[in-house]
N, C-alpha and C. Protein backbone atom coordinates (compact mmCIF):
# COMPACT_ATOMS: atom_id res chain seq x y z
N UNK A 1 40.89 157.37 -31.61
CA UNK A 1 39.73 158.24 -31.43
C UNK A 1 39.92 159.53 -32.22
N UNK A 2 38.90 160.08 -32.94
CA UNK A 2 39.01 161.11 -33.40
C UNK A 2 39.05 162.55 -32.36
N UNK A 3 39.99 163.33 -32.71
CA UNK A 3 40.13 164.78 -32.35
C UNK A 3 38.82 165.33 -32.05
N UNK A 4 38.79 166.17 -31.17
CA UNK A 4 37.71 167.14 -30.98
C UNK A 4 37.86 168.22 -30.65
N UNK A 5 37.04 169.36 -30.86
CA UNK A 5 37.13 170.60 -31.00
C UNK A 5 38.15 170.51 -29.51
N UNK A 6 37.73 170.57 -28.00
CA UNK A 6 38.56 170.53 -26.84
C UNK A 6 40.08 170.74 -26.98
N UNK A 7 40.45 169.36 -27.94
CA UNK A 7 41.73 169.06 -28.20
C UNK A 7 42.65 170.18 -28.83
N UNK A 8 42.02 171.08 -29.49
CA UNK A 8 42.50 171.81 -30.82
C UNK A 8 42.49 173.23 -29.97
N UNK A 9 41.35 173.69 -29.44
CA UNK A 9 40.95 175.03 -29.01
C UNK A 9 42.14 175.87 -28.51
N UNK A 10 42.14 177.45 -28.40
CA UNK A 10 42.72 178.03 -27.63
C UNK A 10 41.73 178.31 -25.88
N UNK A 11 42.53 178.14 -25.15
CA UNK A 11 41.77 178.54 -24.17
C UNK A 11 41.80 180.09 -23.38
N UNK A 12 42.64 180.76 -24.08
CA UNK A 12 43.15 181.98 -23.79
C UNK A 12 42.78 182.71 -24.66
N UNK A 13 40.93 183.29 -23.95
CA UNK A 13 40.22 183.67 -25.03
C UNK A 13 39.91 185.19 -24.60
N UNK A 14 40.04 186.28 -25.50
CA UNK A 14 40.40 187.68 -25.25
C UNK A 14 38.76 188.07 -25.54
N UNK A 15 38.14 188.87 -24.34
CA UNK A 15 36.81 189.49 -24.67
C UNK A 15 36.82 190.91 -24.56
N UNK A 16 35.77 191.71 -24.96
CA UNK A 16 35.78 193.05 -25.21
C UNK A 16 34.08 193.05 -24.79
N UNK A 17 33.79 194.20 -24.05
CA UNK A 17 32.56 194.78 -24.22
C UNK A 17 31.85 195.41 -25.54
N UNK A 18 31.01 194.70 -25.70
CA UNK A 18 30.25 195.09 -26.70
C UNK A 18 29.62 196.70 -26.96
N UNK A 19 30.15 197.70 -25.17
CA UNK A 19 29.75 199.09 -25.67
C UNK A 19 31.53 200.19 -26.09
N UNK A 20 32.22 198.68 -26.10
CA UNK A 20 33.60 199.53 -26.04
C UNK A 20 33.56 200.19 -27.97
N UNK A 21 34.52 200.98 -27.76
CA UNK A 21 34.63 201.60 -29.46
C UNK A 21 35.61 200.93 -30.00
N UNK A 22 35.26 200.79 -31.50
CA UNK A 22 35.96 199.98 -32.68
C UNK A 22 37.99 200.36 -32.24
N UNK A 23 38.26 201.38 -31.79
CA UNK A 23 39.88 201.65 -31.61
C UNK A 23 39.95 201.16 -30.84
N UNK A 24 38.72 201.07 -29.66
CA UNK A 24 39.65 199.72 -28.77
C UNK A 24 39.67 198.59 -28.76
N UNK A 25 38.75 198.13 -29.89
CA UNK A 25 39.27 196.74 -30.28
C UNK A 25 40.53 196.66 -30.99
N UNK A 26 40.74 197.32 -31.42
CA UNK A 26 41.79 197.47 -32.86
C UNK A 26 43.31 197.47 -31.95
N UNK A 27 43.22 198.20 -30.90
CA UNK A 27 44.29 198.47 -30.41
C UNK A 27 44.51 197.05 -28.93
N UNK A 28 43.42 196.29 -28.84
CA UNK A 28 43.61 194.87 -28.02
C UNK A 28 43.72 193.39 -29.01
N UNK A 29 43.36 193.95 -30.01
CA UNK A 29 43.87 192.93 -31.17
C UNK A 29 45.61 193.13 -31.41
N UNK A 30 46.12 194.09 -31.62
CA UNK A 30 46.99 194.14 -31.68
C UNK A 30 48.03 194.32 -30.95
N UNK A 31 47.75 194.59 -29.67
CA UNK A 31 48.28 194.02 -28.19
C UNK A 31 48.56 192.39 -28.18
N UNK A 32 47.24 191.62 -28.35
CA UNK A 32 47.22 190.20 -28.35
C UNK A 32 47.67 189.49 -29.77
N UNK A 33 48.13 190.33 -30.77
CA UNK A 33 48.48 189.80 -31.98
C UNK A 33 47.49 188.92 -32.54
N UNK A 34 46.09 189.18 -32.27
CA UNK A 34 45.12 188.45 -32.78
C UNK A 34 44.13 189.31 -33.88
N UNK A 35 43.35 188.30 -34.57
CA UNK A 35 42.99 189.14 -35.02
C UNK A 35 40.99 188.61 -34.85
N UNK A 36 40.31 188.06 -33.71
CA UNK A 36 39.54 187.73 -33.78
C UNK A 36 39.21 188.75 -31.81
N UNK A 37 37.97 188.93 -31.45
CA UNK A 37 37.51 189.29 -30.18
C UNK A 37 36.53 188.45 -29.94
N UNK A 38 35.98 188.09 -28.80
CA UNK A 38 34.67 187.94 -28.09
C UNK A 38 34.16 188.52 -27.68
N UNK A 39 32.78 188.96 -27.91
CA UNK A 39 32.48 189.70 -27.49
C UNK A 39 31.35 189.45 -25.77
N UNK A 40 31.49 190.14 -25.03
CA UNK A 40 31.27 189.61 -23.64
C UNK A 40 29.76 189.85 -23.45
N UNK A 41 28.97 188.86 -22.86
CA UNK A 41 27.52 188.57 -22.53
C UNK A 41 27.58 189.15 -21.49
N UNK A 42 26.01 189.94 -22.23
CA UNK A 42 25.42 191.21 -20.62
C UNK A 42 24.84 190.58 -19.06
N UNK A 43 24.61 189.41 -19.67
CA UNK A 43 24.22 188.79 -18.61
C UNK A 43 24.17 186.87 -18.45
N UNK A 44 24.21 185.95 -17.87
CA UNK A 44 24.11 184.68 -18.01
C UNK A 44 23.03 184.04 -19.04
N UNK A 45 22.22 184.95 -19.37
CA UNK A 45 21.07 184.06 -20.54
C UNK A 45 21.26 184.47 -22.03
N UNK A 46 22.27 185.67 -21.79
CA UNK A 46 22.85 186.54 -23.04
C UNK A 46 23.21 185.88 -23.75
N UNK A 47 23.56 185.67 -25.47
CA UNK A 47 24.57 185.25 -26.28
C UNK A 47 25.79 186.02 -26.04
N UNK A 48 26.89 185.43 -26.57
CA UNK A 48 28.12 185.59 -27.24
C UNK A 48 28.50 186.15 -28.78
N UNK A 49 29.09 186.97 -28.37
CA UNK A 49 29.18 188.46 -29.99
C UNK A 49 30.50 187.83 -30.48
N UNK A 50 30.59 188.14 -31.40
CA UNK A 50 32.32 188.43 -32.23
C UNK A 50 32.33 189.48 -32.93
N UNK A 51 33.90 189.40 -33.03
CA UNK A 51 34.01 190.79 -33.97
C UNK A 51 35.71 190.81 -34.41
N UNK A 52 35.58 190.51 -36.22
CA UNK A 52 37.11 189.88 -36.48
C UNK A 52 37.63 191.52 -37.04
N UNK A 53 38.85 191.32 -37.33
CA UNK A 53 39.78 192.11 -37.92
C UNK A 53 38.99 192.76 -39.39
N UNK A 54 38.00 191.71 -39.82
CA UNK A 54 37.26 191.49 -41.49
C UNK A 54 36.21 192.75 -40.89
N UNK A 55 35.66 192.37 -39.92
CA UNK A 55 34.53 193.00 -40.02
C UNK A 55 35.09 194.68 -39.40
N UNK A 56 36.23 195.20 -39.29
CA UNK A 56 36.53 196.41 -39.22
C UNK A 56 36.51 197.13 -40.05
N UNK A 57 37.61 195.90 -40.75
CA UNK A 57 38.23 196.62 -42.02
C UNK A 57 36.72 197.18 -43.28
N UNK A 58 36.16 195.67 -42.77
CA UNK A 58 34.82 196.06 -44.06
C UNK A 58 33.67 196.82 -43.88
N UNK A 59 33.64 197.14 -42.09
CA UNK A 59 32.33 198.22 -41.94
C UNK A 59 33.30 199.65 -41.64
N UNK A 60 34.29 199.60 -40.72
CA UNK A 60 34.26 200.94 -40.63
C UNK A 60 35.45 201.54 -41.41
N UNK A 61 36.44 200.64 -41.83
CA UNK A 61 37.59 201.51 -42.51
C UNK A 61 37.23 201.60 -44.17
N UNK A 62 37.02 200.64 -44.09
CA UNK A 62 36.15 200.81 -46.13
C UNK A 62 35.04 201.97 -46.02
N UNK A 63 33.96 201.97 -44.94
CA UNK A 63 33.47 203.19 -44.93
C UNK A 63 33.48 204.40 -44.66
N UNK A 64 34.81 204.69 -44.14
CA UNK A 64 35.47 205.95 -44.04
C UNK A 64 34.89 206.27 -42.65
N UNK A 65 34.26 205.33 -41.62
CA UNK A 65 33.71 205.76 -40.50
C UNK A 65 34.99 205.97 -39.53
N UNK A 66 34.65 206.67 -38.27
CA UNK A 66 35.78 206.87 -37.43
C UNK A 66 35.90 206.07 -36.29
N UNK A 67 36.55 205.13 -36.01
CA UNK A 67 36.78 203.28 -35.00
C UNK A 67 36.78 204.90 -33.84
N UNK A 68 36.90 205.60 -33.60
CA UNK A 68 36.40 206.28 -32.09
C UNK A 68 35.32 206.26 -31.83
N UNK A 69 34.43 206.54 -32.57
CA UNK A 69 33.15 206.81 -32.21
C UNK A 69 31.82 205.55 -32.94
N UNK A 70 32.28 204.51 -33.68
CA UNK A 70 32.18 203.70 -33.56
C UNK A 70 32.20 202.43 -32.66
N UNK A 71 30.57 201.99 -32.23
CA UNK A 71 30.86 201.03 -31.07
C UNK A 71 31.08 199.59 -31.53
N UNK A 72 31.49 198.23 -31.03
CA UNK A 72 31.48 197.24 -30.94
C UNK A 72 30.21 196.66 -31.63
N UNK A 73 29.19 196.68 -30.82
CA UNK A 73 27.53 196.22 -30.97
C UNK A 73 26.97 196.65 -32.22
N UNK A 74 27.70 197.79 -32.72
CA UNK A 74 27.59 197.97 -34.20
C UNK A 74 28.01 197.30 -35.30
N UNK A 75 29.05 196.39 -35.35
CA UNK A 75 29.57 195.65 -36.05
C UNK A 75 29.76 194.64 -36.00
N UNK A 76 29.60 193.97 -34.82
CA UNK A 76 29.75 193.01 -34.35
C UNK A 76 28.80 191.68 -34.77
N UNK A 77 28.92 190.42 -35.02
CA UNK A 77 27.73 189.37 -34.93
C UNK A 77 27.43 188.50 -33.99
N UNK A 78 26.25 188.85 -33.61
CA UNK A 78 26.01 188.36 -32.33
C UNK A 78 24.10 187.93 -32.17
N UNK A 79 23.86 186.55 -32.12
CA UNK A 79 24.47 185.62 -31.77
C UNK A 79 25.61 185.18 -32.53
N UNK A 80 26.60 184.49 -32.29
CA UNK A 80 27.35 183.69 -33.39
C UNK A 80 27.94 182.45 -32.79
N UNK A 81 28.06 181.80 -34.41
CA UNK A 81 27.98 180.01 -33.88
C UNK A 81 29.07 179.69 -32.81
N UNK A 82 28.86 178.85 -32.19
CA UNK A 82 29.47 178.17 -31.21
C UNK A 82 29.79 176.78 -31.63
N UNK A 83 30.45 176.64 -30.73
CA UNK A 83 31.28 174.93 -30.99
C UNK A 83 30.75 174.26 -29.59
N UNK A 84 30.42 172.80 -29.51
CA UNK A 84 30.48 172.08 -28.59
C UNK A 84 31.87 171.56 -27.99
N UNK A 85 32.35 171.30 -26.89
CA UNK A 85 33.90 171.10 -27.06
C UNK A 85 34.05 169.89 -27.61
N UNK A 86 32.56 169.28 -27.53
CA UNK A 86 33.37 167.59 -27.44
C UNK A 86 33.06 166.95 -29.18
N UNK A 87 32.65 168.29 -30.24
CA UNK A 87 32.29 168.40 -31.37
C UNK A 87 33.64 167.55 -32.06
N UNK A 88 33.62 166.95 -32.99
CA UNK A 88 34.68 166.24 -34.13
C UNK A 88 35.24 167.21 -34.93
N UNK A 89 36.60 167.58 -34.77
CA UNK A 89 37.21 168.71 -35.28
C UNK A 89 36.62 168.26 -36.94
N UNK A 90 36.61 167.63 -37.58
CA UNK A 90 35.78 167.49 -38.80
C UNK A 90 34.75 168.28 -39.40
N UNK A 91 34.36 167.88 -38.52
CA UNK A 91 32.54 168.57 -38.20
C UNK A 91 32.91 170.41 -37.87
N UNK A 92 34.22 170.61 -37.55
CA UNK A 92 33.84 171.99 -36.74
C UNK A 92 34.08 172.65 -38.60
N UNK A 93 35.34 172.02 -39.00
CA UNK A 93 35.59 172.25 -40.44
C UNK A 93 34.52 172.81 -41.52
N UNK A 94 33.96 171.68 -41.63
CA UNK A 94 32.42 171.94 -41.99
C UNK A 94 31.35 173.39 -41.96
N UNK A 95 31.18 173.06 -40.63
CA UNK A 95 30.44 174.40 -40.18
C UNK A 95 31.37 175.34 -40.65
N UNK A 96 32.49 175.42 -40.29
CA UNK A 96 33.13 176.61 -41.09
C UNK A 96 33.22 177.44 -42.29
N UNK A 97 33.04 175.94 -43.40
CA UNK A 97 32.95 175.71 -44.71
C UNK A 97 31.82 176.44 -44.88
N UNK A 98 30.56 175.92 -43.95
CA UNK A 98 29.38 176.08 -44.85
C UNK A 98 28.57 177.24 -44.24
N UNK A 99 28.95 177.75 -43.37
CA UNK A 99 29.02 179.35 -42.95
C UNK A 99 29.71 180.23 -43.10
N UNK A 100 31.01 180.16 -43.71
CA UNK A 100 32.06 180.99 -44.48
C UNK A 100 32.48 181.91 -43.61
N UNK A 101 32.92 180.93 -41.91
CA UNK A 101 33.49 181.93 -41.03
C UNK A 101 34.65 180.90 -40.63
N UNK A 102 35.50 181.93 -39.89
CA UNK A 102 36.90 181.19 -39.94
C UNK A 102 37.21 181.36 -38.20
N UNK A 103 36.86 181.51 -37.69
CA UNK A 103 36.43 180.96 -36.57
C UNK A 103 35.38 181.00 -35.23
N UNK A 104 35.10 180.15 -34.26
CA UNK A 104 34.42 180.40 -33.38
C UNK A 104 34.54 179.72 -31.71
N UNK A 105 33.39 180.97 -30.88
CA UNK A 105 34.14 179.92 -29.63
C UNK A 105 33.48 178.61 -28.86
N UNK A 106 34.41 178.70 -28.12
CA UNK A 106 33.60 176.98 -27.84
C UNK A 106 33.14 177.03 -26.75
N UNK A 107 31.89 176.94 -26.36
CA UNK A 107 31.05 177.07 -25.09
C UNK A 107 30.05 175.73 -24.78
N UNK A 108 30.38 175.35 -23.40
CA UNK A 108 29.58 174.44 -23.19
C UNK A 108 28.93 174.71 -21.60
N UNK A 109 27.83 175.51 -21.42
CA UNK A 109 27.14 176.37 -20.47
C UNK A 109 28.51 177.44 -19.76
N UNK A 110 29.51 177.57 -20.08
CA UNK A 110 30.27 178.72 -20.04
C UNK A 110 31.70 178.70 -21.47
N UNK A 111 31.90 180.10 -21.38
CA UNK A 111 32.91 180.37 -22.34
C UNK A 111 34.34 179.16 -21.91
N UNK A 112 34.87 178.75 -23.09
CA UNK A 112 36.08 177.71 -22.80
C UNK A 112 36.94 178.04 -23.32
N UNK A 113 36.84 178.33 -24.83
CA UNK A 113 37.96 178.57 -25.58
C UNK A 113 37.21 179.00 -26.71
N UNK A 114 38.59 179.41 -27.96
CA UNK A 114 38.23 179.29 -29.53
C UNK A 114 39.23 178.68 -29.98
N UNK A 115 37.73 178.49 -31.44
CA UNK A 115 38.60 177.57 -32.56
C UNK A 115 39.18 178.24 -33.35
N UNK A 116 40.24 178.64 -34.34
CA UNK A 116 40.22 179.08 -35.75
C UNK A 116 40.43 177.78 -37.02
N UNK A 117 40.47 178.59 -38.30
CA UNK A 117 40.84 177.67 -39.13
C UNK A 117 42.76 177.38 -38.97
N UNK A 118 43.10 178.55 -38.15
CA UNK A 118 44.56 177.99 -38.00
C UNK A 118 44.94 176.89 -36.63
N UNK A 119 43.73 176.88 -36.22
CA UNK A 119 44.33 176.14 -34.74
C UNK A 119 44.02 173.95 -35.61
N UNK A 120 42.81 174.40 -36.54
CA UNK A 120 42.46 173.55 -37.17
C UNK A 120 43.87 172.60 -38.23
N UNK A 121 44.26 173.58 -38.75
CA UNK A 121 45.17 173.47 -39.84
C UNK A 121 46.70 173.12 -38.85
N UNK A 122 47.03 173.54 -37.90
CA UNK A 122 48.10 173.24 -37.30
C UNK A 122 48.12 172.45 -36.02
N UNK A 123 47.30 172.09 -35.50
CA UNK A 123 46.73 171.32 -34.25
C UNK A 123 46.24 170.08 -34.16
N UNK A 124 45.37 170.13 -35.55
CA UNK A 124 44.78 168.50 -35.66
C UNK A 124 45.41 167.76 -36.57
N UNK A 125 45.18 166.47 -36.55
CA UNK A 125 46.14 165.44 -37.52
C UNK A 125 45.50 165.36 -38.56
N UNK A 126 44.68 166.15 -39.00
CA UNK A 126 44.10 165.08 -40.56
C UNK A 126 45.01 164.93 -41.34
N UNK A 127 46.22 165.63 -41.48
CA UNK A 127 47.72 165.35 -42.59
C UNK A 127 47.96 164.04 -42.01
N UNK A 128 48.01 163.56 -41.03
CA UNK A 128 48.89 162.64 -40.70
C UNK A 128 47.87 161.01 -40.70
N UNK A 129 46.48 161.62 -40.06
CA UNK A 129 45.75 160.66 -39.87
C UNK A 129 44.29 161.46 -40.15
N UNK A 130 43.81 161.31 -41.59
CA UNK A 130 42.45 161.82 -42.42
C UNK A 130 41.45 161.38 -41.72
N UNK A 131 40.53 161.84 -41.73
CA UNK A 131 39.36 161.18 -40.85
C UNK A 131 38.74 160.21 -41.73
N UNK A 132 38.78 159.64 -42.96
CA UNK A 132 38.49 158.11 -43.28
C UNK A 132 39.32 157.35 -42.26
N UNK A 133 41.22 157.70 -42.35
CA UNK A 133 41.66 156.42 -41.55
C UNK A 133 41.15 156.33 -40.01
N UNK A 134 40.70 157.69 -39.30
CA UNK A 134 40.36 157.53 -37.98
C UNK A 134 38.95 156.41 -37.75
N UNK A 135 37.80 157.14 -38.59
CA UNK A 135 36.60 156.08 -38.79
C UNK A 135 36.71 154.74 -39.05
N UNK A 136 37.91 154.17 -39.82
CA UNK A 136 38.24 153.03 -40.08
C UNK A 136 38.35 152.50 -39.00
N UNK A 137 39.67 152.97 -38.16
CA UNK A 137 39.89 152.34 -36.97
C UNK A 137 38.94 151.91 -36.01
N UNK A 138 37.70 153.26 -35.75
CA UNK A 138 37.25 152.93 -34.95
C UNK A 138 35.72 152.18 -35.03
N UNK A 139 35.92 151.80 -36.31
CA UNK A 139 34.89 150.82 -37.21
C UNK A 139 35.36 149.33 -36.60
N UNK A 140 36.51 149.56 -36.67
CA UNK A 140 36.92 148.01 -36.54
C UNK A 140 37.40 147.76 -35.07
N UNK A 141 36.80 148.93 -34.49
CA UNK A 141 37.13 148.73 -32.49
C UNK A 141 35.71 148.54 -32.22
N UNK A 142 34.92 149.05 -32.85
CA UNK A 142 33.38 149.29 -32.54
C UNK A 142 33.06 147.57 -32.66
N UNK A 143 33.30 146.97 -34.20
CA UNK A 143 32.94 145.96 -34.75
C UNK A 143 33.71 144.38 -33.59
N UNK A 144 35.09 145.38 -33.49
CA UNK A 144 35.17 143.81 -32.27
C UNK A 144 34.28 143.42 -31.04
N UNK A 145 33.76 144.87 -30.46
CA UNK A 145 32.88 145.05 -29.46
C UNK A 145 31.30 144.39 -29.38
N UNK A 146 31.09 144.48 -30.57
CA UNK A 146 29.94 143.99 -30.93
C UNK A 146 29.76 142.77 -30.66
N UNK A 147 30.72 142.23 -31.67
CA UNK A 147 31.18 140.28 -31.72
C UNK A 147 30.79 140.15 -30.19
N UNK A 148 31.81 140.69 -29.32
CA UNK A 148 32.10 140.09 -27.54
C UNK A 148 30.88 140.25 -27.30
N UNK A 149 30.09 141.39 -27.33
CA UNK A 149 28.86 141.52 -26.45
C UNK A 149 27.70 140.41 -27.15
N UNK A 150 27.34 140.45 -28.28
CA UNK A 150 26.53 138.87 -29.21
C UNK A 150 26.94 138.14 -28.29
N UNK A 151 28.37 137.36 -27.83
CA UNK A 151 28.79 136.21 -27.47
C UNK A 151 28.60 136.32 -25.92
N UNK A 152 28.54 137.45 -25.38
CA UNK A 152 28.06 137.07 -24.22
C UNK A 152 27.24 137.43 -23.66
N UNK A 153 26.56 137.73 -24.77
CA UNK A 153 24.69 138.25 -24.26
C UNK A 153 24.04 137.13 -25.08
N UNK A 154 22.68 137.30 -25.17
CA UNK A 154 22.08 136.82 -26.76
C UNK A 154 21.80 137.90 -27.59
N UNK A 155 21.67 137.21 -28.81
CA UNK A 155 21.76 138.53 -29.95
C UNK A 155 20.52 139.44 -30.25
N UNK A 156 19.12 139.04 -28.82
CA UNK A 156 18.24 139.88 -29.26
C UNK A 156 18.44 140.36 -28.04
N UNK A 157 19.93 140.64 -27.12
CA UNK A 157 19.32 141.85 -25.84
C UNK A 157 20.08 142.80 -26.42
N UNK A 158 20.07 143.65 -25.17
CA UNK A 158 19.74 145.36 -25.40
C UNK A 158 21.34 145.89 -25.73
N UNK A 159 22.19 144.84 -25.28
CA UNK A 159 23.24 145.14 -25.65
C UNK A 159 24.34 144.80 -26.62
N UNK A 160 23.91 144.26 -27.60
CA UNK A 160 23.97 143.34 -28.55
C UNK A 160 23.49 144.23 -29.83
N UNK A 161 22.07 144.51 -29.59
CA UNK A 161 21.48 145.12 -30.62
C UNK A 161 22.16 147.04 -30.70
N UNK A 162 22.52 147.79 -29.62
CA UNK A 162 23.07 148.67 -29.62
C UNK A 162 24.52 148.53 -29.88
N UNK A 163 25.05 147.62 -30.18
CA UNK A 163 26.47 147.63 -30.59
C UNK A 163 26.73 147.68 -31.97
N UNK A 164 25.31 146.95 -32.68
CA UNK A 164 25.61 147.10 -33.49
C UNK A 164 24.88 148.39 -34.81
N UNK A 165 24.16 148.62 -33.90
CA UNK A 165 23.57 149.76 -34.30
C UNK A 165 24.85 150.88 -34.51
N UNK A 166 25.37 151.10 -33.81
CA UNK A 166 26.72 151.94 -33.45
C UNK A 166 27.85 152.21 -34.60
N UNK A 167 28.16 150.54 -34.96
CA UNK A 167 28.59 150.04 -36.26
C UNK A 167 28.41 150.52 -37.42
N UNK A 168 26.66 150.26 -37.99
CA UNK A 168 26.08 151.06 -38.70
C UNK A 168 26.44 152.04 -39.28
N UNK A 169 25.83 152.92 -37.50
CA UNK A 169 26.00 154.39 -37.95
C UNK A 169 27.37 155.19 -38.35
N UNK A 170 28.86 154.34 -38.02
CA UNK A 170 29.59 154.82 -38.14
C UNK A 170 30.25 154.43 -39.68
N UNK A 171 29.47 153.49 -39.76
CA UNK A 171 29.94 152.87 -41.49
C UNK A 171 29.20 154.09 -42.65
N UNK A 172 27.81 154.24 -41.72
CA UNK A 172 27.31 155.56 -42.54
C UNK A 172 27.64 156.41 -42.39
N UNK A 173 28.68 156.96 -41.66
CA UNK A 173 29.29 158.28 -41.35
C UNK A 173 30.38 157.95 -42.28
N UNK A 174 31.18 157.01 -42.69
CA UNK A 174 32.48 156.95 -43.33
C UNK A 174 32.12 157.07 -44.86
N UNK A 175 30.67 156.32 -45.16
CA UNK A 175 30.32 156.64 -46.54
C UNK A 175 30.04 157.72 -47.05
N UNK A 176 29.44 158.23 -46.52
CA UNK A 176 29.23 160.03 -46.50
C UNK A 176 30.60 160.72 -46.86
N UNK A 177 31.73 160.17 -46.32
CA UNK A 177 32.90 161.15 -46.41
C UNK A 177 33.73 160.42 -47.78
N UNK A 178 33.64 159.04 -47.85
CA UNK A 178 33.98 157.98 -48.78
C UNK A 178 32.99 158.60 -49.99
N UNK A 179 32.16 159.20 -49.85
CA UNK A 179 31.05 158.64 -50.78
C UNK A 179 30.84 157.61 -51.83
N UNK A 180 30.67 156.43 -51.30
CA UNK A 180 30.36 155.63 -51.58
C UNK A 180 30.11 154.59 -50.44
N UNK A 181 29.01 153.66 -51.09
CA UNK A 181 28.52 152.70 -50.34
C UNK A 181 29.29 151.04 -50.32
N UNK A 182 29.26 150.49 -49.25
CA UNK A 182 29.96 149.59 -48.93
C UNK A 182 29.46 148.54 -49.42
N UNK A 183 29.97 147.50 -50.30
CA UNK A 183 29.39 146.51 -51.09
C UNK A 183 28.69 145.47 -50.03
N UNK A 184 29.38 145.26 -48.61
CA UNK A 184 28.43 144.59 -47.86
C UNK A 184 28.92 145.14 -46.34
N UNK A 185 28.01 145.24 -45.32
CA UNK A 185 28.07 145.68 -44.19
C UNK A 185 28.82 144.99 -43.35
N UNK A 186 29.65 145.28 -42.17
CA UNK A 186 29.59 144.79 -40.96
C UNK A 186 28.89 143.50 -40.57
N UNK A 187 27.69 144.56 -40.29
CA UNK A 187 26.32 143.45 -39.74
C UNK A 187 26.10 142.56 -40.59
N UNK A 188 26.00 142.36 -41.84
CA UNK A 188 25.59 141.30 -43.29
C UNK A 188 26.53 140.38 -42.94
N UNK A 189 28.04 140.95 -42.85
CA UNK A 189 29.20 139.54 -43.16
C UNK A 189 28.63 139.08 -41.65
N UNK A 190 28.56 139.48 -40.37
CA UNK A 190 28.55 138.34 -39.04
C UNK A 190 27.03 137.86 -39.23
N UNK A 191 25.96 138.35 -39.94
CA UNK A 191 24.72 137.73 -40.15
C UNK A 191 24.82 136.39 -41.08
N UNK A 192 26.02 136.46 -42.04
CA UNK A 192 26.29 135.50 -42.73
C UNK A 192 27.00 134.58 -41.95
N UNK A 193 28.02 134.99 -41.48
CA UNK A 193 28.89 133.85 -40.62
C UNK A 193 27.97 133.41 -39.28
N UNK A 194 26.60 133.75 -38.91
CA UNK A 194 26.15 133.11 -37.55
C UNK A 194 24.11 133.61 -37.87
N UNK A 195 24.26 133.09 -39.22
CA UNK A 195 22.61 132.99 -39.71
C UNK A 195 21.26 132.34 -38.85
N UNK A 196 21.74 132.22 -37.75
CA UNK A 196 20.78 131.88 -36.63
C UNK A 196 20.70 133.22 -35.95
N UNK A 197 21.67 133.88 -36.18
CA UNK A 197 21.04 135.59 -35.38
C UNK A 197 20.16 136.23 -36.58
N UNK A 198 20.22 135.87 -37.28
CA UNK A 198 19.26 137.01 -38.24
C UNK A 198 17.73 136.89 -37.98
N UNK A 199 17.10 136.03 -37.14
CA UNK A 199 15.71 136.06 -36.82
C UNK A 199 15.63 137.01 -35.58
N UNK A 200 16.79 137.17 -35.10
CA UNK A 200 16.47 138.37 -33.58
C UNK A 200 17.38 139.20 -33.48
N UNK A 201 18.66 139.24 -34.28
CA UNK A 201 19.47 140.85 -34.34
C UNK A 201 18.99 141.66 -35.62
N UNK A 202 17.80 141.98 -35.39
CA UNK A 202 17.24 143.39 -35.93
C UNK A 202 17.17 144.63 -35.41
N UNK A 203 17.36 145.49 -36.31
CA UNK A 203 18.43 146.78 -36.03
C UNK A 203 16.55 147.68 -36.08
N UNK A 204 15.94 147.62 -37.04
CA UNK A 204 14.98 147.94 -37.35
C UNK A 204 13.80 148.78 -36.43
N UNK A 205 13.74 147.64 -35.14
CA UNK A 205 13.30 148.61 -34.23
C UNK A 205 13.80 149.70 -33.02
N UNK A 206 15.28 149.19 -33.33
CA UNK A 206 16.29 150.10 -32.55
C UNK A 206 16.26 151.73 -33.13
N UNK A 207 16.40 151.39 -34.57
CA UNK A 207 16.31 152.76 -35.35
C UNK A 207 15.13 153.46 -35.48
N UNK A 208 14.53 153.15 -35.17
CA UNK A 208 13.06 153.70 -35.90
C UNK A 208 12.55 154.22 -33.78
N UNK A 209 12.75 153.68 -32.93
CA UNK A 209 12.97 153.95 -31.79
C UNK A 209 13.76 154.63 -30.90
């Protein structure tokens, strides 16, 4: 199974009031040897603020402002993205990539933890096990599942046709990262080996439904 954000997270997540001043972040960052804050929701319907080490250095010490009299809510970004826990550390990568932030926390109707790009880089296996080989695997756990349920359902019930839908989508998730397309599917080779299902294992109205 692939990693997920959960797996990776810190859960020992340091917050600050958003009316506290920039020195006292500066001086609980470096208490906690961190260099990222949360910033704490005014109320239960509130977002979640941050406020990294970057954004000090680049609003108030590059501008010669004074972190005393400088507040939090001033510098801070807020809303800011969140992670699902049960998100594919892959995927959290990504978002990272393509928002050009290096980390965030993970909330799922309350605060849980954070991610960084170091909890990423030292926590999850993609050195050991890339997320092609994880998708592989679970291409070919998905794909045995399928077979059993065809064989002991028929191939036009509900559970039959969602297995292999599943398949599919995860073959199209591997091409995306492969980029490239698979000379023949899953579903094609067992449509070939048992060509009496191809009049009722159609995927067609599963997807479009």
């Amino acid at each position: 199974m692939m990693m997920k954000v959960a797996d990776i997270m810190t859960k020992d997540v340091i917050t600050i009031r958003s009316s506290a001043t920039v020195s006292m972040a500066v001086k609980l960052m470096r208490d906690k040897k961190i260099h990222t804050l949360i910033v704490q929701r005014r109320h239960p319907q509130d977002a979640y603020g941050i406020i990294t080490d970057s954004d000090i250095v680049n609003e108030v010490i590059a501008s010669g402002k004074n972190p005393k009299q400088v507040r939090v809510y001033e510098i801070m970004t807020k809303p800011c993205l969140v992670l699902n826990p049960d998100l594919g550390v892959e995927y959290a990568a990504k978002l990272f990539k393509n928002h050009g932030i290096r980390c965030a926390p993970v909330i799922k109707d309350e605060l849980l933890g954070i991610v960084s790009i170091v909890d990423i880089l030292n926590k999850s296996e993609f050195l050991n096990n890339p997320i092609e080989d994880q998708l592989q695997q679970e291409i070919e756990e998905k794909i045995s599942q399928a077979r059993k349920l065809c064989q002991e359902f028929s191939h036009d019930s509900q559970a039959c046709q969602e297995a292999w839908l599943l398949v599919e989508e995860l073959e199209a998730e591997a091409s995306f990262y492969q980029n490239k397309k698979p000379e023949k599917t899953a579903l094609e080779t067992y449509l070939e080996e048992h060509p009496s299902a191809a009049e009722t294992l159609t995927l067609e109205n599963w997807c479009s439904g």
